[in-house]
Protein backbone atom coordinates (compact mmCIF):
# COMPACT_ATOMS: atom_id res chain seq x y z
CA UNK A 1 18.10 -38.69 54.02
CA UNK A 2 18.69 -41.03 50.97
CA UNK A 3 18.85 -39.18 47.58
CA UNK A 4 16.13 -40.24 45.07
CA UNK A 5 18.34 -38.67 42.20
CA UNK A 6 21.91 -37.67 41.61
CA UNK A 7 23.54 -35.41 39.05
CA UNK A 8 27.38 -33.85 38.73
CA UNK A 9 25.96 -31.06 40.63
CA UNK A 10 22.66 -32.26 42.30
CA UNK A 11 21.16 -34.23 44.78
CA UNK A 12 17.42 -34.10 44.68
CA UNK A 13 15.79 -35.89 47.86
CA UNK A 14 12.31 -36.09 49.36
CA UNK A 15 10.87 -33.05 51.02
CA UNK A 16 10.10 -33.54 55.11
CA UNK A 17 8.13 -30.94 57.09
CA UNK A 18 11.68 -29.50 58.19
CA UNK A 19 11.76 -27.95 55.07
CA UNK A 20 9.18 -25.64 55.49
CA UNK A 21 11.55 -23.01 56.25
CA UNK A 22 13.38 -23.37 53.02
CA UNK A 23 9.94 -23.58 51.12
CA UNK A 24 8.68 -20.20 52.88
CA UNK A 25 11.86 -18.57 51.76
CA UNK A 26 11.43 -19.89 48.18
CA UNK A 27 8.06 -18.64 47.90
CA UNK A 28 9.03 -15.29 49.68
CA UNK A 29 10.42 -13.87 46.58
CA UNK A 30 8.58 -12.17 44.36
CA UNK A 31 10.92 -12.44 41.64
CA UNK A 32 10.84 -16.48 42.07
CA UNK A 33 6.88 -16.53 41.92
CA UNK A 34 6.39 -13.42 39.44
CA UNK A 35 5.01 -16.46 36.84
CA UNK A 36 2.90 -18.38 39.63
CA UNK A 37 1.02 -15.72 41.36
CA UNK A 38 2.58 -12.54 40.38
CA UNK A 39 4.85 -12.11 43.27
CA UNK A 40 2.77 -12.16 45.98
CA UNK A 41 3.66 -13.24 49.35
CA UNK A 42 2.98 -16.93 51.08
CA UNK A 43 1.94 -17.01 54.54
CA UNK A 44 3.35 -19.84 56.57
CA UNK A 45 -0.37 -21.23 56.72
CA UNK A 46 -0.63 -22.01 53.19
CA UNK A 47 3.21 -23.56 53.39
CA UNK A 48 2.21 -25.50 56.38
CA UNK A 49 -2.06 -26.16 54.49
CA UNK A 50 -1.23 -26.40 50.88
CA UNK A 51 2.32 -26.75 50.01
CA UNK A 52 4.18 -29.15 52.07
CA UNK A 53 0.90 -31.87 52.05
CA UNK A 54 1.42 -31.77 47.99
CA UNK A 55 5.10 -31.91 48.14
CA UNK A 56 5.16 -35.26 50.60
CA UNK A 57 2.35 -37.14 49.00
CA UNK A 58 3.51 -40.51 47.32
CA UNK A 59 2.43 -41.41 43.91
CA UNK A 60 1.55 -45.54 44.32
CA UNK A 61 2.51 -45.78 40.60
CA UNK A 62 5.83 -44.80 41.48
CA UNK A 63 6.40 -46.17 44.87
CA UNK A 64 7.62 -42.95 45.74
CA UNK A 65 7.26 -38.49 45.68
CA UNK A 66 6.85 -36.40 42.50
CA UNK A 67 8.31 -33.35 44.07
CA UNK A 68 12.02 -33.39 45.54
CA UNK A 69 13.92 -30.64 47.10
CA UNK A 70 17.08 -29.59 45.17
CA UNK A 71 20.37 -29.14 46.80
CA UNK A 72 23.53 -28.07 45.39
CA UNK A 73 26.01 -31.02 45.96
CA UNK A 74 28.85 -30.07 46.88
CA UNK A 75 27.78 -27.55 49.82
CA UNK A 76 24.54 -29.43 50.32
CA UNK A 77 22.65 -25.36 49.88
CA UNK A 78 18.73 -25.45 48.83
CA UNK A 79 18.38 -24.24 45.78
CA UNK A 80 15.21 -24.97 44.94
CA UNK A 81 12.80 -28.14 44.11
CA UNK A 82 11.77 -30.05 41.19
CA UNK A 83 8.77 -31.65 40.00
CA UNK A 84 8.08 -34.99 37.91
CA UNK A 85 4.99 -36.22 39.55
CA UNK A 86 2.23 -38.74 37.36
CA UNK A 87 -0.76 -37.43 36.10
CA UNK A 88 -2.44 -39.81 37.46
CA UNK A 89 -1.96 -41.60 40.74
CA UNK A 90 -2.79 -45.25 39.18
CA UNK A 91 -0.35 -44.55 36.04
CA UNK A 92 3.31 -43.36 35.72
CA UNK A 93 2.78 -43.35 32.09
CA UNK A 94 2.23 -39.47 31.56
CA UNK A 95 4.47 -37.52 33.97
CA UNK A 96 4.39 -33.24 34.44
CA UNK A 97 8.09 -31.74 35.05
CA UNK A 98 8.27 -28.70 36.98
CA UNK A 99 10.99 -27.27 38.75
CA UNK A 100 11.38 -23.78 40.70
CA UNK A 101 14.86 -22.67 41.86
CA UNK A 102 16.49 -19.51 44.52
CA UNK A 103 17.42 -16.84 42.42
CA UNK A 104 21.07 -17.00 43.26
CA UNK A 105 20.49 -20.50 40.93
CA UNK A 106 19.34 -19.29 37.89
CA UNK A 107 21.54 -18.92 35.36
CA UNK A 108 23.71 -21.58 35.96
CA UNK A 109 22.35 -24.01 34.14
CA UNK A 110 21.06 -26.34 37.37
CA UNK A 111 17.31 -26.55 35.99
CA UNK A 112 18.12 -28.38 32.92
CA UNK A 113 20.47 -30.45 34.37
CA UNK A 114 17.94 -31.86 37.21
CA UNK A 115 15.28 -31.92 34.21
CA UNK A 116 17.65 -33.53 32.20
CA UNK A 117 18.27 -36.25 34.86
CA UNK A 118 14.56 -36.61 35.82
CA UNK A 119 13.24 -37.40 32.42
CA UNK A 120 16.33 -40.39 31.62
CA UNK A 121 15.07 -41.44 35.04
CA UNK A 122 11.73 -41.72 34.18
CA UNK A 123 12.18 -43.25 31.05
CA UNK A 124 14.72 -45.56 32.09
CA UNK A 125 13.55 -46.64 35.41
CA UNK A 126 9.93 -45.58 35.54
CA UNK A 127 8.13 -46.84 32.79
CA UNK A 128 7.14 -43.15 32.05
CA UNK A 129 5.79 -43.17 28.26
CA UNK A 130 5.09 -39.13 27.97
CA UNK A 131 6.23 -36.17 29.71
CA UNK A 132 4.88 -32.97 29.61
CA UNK A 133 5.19 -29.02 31.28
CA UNK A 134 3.64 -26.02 31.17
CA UNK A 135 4.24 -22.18 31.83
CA UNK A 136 3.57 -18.62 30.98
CA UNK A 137 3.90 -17.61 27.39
CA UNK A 138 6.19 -14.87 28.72
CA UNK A 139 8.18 -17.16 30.61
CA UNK A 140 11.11 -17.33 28.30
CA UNK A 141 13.66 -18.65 31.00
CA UNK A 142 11.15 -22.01 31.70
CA UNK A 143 10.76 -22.20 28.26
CA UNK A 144 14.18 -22.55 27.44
CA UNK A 145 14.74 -25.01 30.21
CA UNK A 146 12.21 -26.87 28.82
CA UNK A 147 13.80 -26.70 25.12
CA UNK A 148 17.22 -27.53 26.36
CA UNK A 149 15.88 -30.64 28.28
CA UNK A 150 14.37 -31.95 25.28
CA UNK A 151 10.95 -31.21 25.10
CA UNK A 152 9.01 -29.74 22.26
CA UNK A 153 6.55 -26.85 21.95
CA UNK A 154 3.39 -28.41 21.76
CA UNK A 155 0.63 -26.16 21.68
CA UNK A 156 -0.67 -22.43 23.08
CA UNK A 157 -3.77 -22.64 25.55
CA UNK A 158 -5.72 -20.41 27.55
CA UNK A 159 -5.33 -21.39 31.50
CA UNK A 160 -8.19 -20.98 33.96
CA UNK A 161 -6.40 -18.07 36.32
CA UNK A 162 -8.68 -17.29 39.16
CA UNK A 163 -6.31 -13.32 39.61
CA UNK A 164 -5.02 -12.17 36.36
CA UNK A 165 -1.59 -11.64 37.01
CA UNK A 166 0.71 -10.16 34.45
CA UNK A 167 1.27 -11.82 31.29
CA UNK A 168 -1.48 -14.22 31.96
CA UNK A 169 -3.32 -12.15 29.09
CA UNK A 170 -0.54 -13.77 26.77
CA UNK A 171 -1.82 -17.88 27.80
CA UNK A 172 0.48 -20.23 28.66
CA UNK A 173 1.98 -23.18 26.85
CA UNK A 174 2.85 -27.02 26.40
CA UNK A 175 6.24 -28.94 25.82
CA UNK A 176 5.69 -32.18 25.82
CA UNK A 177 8.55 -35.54 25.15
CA UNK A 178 7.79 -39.08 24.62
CA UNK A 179 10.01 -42.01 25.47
CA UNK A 180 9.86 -42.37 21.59
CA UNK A 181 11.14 -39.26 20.37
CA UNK A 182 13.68 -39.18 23.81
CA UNK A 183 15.07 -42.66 22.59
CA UNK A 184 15.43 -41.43 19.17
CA UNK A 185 17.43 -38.36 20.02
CA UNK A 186 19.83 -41.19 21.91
């Protein structure tokens, strides 16, 4: 399958409904989704029903997907996927980034480097004006990704969590980076 993005040590491509597997696995781990829904398990149903329909839909703004799976170049492994999907179906101009990445990934430095890549993409290529992402307060490890991609803390906000989960009690957070402050920093 043709790559839609490639770094030193990525290739991010589109998802397919063969990656289910991968995706179940991903969001297996309670570790990986202690931020999303604090650890608990997804059944194949809602991989099959919820996740996989979101991750294949095309974005007309863009021409193409706003979620790509991540693998690690050289071996071709899944580590993970990332997100930069438009607000807005119509409009590429205000993009989310999101990424979520195996274990065995973290720490190496692979989410900023795909973020990294995503947002000159968009900004280059895309006629993306604003990007923004959110997480946890507690999430100190997206956070950071977020800071060492080049985004800026924004504000503090209280989400709309239909289970508490913990930390949630803490709100979550904003970075946001335009295309002006991105070709400043150039």
């Amino acid at each position: 399958m043709r790559a839609f993005l490639e770094t030193d040590r990525l290739v991010l491509r589109p998802f397919t409904a063969d990656d289910a597997g991968r995706l179940f696995a991903l969001d297996n781990d309670p570790d990986v989704m202690r931020f999303i829904n604090g650890g608990r398990p997804t059944t194949h149903e809602a991989i099959a029903e919820r996740t996989l329909p979101r991750l294949l839909h095309d974005h007309p703004c863009f021409g193409t997907r706003g979620y790509w799976a991540a693998l690690e170049k050289d071996t071709g492994v899944f580590l993970g996927w990332f997100e930069f999907r438009p607000l807005a179906d119509d409009s590429p101009a205000a993009v989310e980034l999101g990424y979520r990445l195996n274990k065995a990934a973290w720490g190496h430095g692979y989410a900023t480097e795909g973020a990294r890549a995503l947002i000159d993409k968009g900004f280059t290529e895309l006629a993306v004006e604003r990007v923004t992402a959110n997480t946890m307060a507690v999430n100190r490890a997206s956070r950071r990704v977020m800071e060492k991609s080049g985004l800026t803390f924004l504000r503090s906000f209280t989400g709309d969590w239909p289970e508490a989960i913990p930390g949630s009690e803490h709100g979550e957070v904003e970075y946001v980076l335009t295309r002006d402050e991105w070709e400043r920093r150039r």
